[in-house]
PDB file of N, CA and C in Angstrom:
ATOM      1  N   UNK A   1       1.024 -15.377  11.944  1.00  0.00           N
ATOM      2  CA  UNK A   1       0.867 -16.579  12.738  1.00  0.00           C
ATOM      3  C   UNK A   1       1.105 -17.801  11.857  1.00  0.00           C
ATOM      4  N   UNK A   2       2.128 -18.201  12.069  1.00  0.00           N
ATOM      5  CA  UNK A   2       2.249 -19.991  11.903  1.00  0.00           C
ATOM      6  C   UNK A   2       1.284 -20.769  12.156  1.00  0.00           C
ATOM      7  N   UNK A   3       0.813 -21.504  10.823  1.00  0.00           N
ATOM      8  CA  UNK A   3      -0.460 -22.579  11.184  1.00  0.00           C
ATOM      9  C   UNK A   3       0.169 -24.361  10.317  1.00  0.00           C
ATOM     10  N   UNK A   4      -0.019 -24.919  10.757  1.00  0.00           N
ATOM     11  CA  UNK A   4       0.151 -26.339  10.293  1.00  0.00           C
ATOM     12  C   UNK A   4      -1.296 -26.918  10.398  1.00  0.00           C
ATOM     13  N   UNK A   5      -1.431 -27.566   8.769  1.00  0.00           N
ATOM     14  CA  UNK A   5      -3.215 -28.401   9.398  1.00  0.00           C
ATOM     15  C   UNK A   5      -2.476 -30.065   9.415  1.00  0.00           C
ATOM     16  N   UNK A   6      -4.215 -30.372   9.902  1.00  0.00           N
ATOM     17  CA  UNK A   6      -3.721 -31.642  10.184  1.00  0.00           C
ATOM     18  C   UNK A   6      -4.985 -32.268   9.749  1.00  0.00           C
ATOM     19  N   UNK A   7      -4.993 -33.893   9.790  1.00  0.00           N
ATOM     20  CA  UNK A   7      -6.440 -34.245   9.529  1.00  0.00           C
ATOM     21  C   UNK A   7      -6.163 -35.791  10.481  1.00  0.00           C
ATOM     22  N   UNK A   8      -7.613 -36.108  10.618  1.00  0.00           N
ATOM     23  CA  UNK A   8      -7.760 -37.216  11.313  1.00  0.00           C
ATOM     24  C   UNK A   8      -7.762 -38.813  10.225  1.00  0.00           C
ATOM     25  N   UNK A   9      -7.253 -39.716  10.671  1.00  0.00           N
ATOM     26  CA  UNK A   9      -7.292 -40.990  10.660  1.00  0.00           C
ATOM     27  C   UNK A   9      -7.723 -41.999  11.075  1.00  0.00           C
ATOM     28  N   UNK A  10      -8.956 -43.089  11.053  1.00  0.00           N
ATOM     29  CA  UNK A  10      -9.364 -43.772  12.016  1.00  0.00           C
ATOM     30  C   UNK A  10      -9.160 -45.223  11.440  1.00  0.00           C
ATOM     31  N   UNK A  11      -7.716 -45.909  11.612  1.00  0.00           N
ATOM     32  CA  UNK A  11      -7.837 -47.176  10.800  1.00  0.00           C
ATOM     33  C   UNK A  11      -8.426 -48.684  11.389  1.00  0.00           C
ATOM     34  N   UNK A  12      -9.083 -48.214  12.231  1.00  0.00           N
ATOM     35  CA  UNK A  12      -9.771 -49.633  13.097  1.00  0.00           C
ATOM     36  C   UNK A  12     -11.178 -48.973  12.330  1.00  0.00           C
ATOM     37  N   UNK A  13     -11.769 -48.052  11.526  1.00  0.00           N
ATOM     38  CA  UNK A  13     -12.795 -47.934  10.760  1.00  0.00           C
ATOM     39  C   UNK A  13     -12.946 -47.326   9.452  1.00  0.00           C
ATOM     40  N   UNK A  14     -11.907 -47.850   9.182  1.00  0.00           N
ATOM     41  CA  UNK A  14     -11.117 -47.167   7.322  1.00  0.00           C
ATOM     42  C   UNK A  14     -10.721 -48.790   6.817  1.00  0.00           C
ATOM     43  N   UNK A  15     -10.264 -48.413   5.476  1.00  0.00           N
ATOM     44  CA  UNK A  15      -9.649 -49.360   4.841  1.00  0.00           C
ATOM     45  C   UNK A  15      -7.995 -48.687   4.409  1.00  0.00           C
ATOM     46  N   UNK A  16      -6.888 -49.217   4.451  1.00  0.00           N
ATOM     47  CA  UNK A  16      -5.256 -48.968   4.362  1.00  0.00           C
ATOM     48  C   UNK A  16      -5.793 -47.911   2.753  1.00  0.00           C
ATOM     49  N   UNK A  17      -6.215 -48.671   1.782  1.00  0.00           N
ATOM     50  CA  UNK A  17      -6.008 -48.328   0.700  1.00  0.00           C
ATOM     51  C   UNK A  17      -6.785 -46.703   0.215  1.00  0.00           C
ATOM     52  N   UNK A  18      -7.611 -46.463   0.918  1.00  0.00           N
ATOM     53  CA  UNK A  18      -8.660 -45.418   1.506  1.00  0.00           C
ATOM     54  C   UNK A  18      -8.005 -44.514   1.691  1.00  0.00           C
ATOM     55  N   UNK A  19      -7.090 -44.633   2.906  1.00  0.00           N
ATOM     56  CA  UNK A  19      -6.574 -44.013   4.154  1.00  0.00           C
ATOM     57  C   UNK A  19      -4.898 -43.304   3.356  1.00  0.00           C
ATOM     58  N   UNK A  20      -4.601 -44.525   2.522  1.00  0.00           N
ATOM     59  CA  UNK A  20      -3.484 -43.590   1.378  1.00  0.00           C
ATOM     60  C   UNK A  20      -3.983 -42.704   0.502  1.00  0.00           C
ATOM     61  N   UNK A  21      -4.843 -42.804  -0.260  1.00  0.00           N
ATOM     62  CA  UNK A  21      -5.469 -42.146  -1.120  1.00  0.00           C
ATOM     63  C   UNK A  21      -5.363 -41.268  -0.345  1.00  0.00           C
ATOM     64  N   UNK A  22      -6.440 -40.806   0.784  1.00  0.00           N
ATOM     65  CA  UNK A  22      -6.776 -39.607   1.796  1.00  0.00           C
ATOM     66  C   UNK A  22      -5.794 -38.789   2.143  1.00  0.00           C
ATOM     67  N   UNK A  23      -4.437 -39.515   2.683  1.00  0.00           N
ATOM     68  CA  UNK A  23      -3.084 -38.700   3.106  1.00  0.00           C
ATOM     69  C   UNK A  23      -2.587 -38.524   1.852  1.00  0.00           C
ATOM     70  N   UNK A  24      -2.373 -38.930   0.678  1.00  0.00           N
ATOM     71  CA  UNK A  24      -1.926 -38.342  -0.137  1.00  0.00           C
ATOM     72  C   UNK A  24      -2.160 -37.299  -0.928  1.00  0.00           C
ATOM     73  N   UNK A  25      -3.477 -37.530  -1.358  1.00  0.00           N
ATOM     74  CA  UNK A  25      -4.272 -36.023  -1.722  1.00  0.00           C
ATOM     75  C   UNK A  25      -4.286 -35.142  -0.331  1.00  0.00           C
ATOM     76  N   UNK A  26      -4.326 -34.947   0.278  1.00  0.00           N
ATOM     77  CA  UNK A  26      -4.219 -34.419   1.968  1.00  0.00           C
ATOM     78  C   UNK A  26      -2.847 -33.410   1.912  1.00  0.00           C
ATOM     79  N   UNK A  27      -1.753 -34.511   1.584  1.00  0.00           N
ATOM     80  CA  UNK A  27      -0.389 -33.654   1.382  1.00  0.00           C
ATOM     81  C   UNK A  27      -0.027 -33.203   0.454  1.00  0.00           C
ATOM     82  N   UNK A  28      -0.865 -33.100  -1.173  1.00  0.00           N
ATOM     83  CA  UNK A  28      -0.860 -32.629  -1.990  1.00  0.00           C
ATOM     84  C   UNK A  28      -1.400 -30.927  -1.906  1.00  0.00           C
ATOM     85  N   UNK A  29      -2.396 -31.329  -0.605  1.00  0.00           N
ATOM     86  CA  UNK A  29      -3.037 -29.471  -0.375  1.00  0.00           C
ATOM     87  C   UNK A  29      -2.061 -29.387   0.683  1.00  0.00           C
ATOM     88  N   UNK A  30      -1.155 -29.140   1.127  1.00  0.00           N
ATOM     89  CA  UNK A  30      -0.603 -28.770   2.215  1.00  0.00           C
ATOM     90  C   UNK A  30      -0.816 -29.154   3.965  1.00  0.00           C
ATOM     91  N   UNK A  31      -0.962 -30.267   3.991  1.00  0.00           N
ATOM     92  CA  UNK A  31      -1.223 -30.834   5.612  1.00  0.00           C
ATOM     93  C   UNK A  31      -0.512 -31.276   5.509  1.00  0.00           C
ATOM     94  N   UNK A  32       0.345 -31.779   6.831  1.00  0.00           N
ATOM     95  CA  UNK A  32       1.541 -31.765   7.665  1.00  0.00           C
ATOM     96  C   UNK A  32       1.462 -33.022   9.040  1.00  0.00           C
ATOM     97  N   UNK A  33       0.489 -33.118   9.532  1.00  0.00           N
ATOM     98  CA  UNK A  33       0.287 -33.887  10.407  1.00  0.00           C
ATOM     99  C   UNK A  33      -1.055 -34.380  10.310  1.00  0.00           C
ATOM    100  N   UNK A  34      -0.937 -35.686  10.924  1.00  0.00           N
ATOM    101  CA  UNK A  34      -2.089 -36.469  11.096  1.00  0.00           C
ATOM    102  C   UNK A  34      -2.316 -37.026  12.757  1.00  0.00           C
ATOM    103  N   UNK A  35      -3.564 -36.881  13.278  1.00  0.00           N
ATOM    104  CA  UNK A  35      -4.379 -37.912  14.098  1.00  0.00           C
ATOM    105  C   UNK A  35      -4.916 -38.859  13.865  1.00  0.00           C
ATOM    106  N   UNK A  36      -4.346 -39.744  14.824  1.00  0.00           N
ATOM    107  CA  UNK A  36      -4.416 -41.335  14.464  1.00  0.00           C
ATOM    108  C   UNK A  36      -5.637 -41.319  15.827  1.00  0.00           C
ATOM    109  N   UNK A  37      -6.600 -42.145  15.628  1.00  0.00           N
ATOM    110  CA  UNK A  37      -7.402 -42.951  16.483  1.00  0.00           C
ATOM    111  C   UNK A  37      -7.059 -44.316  17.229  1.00  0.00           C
ATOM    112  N   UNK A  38      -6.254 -44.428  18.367  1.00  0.00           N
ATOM    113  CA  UNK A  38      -6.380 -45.509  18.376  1.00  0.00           C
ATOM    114  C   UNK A  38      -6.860 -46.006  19.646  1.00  0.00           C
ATOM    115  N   UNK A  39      -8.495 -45.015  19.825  1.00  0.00           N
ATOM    116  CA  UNK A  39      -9.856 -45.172  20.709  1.00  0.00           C
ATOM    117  C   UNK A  39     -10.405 -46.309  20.706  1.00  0.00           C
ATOM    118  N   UNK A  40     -10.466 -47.013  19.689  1.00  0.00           N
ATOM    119  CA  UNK A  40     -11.634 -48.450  19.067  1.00  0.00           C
ATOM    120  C   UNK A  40     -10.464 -49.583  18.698  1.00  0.00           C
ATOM    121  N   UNK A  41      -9.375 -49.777  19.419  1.00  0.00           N
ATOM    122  CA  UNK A  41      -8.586 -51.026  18.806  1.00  0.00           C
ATOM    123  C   UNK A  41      -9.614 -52.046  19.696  1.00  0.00           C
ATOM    124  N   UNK A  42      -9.719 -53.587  19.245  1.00  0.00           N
ATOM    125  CA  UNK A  42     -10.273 -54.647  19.870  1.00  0.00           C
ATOM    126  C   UNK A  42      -9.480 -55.821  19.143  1.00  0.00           C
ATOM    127  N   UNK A  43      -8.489 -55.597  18.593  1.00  0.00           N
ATOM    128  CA  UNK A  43      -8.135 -56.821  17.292  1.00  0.00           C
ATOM    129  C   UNK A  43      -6.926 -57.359  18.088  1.00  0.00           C
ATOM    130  N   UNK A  44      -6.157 -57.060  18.828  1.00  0.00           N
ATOM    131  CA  UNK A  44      -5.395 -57.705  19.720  1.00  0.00           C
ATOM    132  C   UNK A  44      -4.096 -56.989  19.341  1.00  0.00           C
ATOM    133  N   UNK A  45      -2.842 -56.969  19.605  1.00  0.00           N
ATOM    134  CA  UNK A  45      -1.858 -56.154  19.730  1.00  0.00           C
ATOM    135  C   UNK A  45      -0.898 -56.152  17.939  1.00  0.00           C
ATOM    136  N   UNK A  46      -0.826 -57.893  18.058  1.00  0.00           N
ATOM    137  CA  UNK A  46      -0.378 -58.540  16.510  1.00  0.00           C
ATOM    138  C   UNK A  46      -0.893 -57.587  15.200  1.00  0.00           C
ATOM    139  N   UNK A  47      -2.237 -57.458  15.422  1.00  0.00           N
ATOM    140  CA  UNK A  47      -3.072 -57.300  14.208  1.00  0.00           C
ATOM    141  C   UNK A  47      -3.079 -55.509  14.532  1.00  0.00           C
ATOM    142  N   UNK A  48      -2.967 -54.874  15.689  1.00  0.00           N
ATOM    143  CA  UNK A  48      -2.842 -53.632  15.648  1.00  0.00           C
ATOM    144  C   UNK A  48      -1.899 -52.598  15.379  1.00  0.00           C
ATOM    145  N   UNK A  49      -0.754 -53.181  15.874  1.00  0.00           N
ATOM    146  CA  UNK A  49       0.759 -53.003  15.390  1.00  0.00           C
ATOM    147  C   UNK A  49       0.934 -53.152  13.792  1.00  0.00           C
ATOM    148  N   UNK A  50       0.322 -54.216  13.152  1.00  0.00           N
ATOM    149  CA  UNK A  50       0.715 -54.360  11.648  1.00  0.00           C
ATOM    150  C   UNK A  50      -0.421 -53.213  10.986  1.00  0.00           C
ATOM    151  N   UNK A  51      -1.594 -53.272  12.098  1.00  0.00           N
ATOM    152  CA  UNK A  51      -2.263 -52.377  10.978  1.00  0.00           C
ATOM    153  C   UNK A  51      -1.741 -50.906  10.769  1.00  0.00           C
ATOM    154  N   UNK A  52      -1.220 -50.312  12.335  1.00  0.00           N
ATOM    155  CA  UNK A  52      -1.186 -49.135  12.348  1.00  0.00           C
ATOM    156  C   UNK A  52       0.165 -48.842  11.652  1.00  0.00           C
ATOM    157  N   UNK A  53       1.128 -49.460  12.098  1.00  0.00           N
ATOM    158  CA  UNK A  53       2.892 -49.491  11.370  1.00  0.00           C
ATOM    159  C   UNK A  53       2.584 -49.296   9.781  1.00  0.00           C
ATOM    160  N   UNK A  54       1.472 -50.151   9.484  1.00  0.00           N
ATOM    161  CA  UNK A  54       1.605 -49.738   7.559  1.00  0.00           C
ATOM    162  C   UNK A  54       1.223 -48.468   7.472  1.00  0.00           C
ATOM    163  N   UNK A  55      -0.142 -47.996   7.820  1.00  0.00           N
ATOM    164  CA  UNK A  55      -0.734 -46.588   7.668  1.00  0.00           C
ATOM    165  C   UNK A  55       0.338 -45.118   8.037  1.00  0.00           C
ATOM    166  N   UNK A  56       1.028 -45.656   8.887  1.00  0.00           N
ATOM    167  CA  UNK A  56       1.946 -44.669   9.777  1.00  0.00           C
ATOM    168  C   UNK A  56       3.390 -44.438   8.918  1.00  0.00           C
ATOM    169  N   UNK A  57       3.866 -45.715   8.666  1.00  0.00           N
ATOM    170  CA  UNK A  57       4.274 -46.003   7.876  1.00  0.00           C
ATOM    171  C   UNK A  57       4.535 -45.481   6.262  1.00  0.00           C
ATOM    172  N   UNK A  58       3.821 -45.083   5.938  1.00  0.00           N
ATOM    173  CA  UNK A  58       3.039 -44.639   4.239  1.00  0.00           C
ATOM    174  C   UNK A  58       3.292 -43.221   4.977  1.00  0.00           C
ATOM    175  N   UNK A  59       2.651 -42.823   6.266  1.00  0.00           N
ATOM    176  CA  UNK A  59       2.336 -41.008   6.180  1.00  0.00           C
ATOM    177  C   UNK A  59       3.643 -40.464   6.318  1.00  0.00           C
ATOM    178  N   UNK A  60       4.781 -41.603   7.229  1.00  0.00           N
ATOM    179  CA  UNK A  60       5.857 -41.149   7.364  1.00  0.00           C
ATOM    180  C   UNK A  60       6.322 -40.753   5.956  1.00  0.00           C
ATOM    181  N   UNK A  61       6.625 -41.799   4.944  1.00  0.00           N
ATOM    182  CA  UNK A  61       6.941 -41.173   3.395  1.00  0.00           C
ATOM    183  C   UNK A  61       7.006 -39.952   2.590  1.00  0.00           C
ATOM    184  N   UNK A  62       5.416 -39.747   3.430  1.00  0.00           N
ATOM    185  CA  UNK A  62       4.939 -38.598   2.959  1.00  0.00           C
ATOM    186  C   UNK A  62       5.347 -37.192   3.775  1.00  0.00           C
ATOM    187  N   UNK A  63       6.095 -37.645   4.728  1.00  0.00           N
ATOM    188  CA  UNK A  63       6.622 -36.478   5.450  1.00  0.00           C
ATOM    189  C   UNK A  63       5.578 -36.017   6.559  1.00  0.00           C
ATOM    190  N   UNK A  64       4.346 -37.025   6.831  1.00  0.00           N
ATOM    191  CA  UNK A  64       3.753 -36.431   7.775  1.00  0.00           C
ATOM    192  C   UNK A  64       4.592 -36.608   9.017  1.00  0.00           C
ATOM    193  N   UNK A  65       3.825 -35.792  11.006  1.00  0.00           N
ATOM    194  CA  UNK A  65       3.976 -36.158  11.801  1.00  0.00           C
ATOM    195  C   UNK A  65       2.848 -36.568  12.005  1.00  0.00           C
ATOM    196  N   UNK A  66       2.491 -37.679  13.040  1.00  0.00           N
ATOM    197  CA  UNK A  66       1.774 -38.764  13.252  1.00  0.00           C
ATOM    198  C   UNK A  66       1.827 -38.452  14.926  1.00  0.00           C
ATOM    199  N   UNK A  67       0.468 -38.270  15.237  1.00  0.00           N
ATOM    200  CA  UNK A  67       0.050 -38.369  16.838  1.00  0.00           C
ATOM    201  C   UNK A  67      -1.083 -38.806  17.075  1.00  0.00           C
ATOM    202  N   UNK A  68      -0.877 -40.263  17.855  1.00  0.00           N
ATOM    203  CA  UNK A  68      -1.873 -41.368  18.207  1.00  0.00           C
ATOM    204  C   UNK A  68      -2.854 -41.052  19.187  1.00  0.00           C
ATOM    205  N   UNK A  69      -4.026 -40.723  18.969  1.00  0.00           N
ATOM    206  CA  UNK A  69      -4.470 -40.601  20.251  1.00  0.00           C
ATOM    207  C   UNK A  69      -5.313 -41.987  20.747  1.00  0.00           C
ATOM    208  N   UNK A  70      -4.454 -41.435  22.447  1.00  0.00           N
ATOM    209  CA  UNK A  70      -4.943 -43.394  23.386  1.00  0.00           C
ATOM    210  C   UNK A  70      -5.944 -42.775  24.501  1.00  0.00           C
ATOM    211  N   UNK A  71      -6.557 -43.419  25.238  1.00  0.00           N
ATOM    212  CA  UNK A  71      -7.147 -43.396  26.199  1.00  0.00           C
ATOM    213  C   UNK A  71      -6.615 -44.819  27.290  1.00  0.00           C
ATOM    214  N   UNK A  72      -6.902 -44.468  28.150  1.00  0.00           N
ATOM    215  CA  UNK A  72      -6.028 -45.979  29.110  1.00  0.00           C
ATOM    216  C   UNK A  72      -6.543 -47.522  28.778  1.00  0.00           C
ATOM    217  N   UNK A  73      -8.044 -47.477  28.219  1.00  0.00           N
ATOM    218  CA  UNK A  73      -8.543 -48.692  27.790  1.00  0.00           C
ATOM    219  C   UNK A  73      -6.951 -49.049  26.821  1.00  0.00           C
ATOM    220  N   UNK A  74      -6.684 -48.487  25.841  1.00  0.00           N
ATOM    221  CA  UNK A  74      -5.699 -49.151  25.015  1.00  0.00           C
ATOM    222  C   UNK A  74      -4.533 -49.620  25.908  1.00  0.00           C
ATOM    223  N   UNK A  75      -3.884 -49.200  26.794  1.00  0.00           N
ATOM    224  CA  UNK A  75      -2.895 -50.305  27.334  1.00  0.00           C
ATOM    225  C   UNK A  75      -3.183 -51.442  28.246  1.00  0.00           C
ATOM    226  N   UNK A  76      -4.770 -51.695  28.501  1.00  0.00           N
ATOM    227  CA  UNK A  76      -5.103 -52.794  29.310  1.00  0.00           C
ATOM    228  C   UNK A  76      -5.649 -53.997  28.273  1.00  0.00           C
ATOM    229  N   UNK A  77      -6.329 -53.471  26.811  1.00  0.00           N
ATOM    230  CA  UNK A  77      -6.395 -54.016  25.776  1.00  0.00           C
ATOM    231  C   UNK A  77      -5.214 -54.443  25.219  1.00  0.00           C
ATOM    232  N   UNK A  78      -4.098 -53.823  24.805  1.00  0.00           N
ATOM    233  CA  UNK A  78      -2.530 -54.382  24.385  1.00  0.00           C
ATOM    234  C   UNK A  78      -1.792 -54.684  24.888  1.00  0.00           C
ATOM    235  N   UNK A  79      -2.319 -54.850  26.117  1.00  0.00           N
ATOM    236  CA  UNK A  79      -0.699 -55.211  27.681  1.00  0.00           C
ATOM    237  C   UNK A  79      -0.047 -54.438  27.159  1.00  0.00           C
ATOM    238  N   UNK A  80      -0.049 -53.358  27.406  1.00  0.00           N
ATOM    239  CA  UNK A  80       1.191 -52.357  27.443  1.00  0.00           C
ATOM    240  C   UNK A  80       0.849 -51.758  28.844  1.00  0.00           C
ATOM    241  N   UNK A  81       2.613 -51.240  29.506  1.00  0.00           N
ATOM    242  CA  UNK A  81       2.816 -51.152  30.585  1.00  0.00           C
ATOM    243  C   UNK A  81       2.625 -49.359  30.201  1.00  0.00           C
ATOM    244  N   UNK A  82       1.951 -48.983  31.473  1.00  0.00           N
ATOM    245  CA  UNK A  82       2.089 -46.972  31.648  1.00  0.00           C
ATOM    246  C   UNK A  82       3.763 -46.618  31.645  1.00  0.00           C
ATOM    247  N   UNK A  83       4.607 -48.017  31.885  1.00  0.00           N
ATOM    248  CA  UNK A  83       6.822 -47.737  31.686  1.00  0.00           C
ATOM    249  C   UNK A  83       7.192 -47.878  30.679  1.00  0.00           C
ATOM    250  N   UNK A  84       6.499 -48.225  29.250  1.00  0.00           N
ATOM    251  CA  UNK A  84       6.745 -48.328  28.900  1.00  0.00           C
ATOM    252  C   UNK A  84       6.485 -48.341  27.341  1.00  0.00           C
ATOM    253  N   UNK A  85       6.486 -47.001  26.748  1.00  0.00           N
ATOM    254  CA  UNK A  85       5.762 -46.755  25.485  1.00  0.00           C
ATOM    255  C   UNK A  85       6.977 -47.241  24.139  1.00  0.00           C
ATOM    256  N   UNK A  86       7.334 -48.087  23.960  1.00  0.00           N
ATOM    257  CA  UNK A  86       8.154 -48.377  23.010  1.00  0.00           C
ATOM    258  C   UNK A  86       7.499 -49.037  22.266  1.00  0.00           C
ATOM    259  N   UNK A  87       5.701 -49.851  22.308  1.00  0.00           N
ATOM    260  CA  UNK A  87       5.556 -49.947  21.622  1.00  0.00           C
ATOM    261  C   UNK A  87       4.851 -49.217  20.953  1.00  0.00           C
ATOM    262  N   UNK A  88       4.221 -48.031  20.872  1.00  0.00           N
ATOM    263  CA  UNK A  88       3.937 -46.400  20.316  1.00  0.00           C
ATOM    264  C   UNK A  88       5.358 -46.121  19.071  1.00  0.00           C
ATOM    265  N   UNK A  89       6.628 -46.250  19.564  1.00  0.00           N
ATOM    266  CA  UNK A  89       7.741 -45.654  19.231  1.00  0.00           C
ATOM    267  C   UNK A  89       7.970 -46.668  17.960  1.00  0.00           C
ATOM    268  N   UNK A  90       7.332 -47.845  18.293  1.00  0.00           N
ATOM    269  CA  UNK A  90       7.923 -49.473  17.317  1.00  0.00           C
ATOM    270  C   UNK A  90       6.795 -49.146  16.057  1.00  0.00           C
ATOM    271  N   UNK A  91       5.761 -48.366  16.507  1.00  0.00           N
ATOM    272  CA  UNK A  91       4.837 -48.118  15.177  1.00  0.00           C
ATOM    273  C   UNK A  91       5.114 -46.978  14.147  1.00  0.00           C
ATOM    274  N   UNK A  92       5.871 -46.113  14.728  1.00  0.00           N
ATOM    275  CA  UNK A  92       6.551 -44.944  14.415  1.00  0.00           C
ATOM    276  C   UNK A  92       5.794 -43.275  14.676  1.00  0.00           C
ATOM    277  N   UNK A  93       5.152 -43.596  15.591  1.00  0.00           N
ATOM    278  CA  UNK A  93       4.513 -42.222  16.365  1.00  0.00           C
ATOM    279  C   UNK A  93       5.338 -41.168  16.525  1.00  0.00           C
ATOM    280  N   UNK A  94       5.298 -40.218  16.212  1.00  0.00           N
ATOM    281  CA  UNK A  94       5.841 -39.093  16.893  1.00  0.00           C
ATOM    282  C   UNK A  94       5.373 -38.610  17.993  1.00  0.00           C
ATOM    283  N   UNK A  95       4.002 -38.907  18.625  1.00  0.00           N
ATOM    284  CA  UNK A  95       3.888 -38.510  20.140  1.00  0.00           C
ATOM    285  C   UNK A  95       1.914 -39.034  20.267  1.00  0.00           C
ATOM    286  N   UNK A  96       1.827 -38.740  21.508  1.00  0.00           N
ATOM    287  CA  UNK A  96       0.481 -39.239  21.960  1.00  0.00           C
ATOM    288  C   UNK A  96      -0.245 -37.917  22.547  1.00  0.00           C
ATOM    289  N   UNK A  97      -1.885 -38.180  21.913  1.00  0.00           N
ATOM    290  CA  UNK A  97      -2.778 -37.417  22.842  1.00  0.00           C
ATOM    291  C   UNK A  97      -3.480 -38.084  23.324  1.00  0.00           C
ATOM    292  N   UNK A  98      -3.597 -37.669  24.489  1.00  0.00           N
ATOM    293  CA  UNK A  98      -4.590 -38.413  26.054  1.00  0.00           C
ATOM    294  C   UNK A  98      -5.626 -38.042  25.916  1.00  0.00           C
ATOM    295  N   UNK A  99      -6.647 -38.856  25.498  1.00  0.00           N
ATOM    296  CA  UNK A  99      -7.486 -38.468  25.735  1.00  0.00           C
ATOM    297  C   UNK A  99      -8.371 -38.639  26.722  1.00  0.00           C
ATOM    298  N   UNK A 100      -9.414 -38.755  26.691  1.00  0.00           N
ATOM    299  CA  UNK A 100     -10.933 -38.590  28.095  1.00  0.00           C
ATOM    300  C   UNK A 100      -9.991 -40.099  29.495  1.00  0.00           C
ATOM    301  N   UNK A 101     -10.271 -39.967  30.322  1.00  0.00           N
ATOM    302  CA  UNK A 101     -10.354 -40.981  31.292  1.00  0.00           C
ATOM    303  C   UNK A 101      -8.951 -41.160  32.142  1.00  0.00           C
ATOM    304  N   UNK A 102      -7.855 -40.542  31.809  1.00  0.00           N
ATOM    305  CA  UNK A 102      -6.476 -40.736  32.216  1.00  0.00           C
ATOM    306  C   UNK A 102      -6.737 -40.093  33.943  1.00  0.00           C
ATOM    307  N   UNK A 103      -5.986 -40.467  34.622  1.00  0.00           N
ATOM    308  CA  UNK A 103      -6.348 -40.029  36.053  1.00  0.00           C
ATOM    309  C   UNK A 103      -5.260 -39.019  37.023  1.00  0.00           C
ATOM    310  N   UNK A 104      -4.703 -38.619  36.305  1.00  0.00           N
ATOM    311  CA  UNK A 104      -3.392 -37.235  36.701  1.00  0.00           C
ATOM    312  C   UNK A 104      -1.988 -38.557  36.794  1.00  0.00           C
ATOM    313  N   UNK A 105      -2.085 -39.818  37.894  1.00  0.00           N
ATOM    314  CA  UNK A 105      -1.275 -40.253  38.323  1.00  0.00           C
ATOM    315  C   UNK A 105      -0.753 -40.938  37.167  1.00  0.00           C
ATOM    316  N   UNK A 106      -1.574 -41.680  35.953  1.00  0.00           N
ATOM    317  CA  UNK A 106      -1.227 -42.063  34.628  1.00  0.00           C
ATOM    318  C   UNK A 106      -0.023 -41.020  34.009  1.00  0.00           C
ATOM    319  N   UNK A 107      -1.253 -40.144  33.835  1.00  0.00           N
ATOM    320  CA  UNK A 107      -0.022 -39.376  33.078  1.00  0.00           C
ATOM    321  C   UNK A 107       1.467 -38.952  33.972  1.00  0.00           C
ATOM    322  N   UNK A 108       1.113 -38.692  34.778  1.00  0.00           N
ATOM    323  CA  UNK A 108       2.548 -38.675  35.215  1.00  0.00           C
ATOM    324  C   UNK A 108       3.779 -39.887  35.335  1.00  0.00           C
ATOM    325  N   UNK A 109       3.355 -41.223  35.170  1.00  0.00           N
ATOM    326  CA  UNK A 109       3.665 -41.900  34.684  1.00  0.00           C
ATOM    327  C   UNK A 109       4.268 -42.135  33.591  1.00  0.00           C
ATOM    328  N   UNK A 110       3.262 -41.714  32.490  1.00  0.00           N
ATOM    329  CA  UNK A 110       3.836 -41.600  30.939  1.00  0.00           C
ATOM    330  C   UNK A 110       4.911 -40.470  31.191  1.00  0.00           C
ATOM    331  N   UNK A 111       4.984 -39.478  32.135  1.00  0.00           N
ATOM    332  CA  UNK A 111       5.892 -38.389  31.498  1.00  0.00           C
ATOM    333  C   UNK A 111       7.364 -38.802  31.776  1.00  0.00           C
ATOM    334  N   UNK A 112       7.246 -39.532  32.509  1.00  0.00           N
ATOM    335  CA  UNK A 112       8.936 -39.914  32.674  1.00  0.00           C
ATOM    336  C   UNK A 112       9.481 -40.929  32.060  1.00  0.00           C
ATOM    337  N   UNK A 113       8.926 -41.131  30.862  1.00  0.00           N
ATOM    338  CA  UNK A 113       9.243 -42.488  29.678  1.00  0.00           C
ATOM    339  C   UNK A 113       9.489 -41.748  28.273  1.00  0.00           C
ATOM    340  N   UNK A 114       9.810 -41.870  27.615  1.00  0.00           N
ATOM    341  CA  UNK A 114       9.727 -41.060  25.777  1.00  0.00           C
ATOM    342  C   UNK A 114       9.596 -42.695  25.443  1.00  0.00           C
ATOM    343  N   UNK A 115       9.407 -42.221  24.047  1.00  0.00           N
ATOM    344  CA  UNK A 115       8.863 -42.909  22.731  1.00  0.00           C
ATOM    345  C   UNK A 115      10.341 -43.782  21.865  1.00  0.00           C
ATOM    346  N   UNK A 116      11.377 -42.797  22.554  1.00  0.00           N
ATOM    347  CA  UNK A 116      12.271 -43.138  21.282  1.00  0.00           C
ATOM    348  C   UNK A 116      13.195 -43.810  22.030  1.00  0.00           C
TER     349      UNK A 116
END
């Protein structure tokens, strides 16, 4: 059996410089992908985009894949439209997990949009 690990990321309650250290020793033992939190954004879209693009940013380097997990609070917090995930794609995500609260008709929404 094929296994890939992964580890979690929470940079709305980390520090950037932390969060490299962590993925780098991380991909030094063999992990491959990371979960991003982005449950607790409140900083406004400007300041969330720059934070997450650096962190994401750095894991890309490192050869991670990167999957954000949102709940619907985050696109009523970032004006982002359910048509339109490009800005997910502008941070450099490789894909999203849904988490708690999405209502079937959301996601079906998201499914007829990609990232890239």
């Amino acid at each position: 059996m094929f296994r890939r690990l992964g580890l979690s990321v929470y940079p709305d309650n980390s520090v950037f410089e932390e969060d490299l250290a962590y993925i780098t020793f991380a991909k030094s033992q063999g992990f491959e992908r990371i979960f991003m939190s982005m449950l607790e954004v409140t900083q406004g879209k400007g300041v969330v985009a720059e934070k997450f693009s650096k962190i994401i940013s750095a894991a890309k380097k490192l050869g991670y894949e990167v999957i954000l997990d949102i709940a619907p609070n985050i696109f009523d917090e970032l004006q982002i439209s359910y048509d339109d995930l490009s800005f997910f794609a502008e941070l450099g995500a490789d894909g999203l997990r849904l988490d708690a609260g999405f209502d079937g008709n959301k996601e079906a929404t998201l499914s007829f949009n990609h990232m890239a």
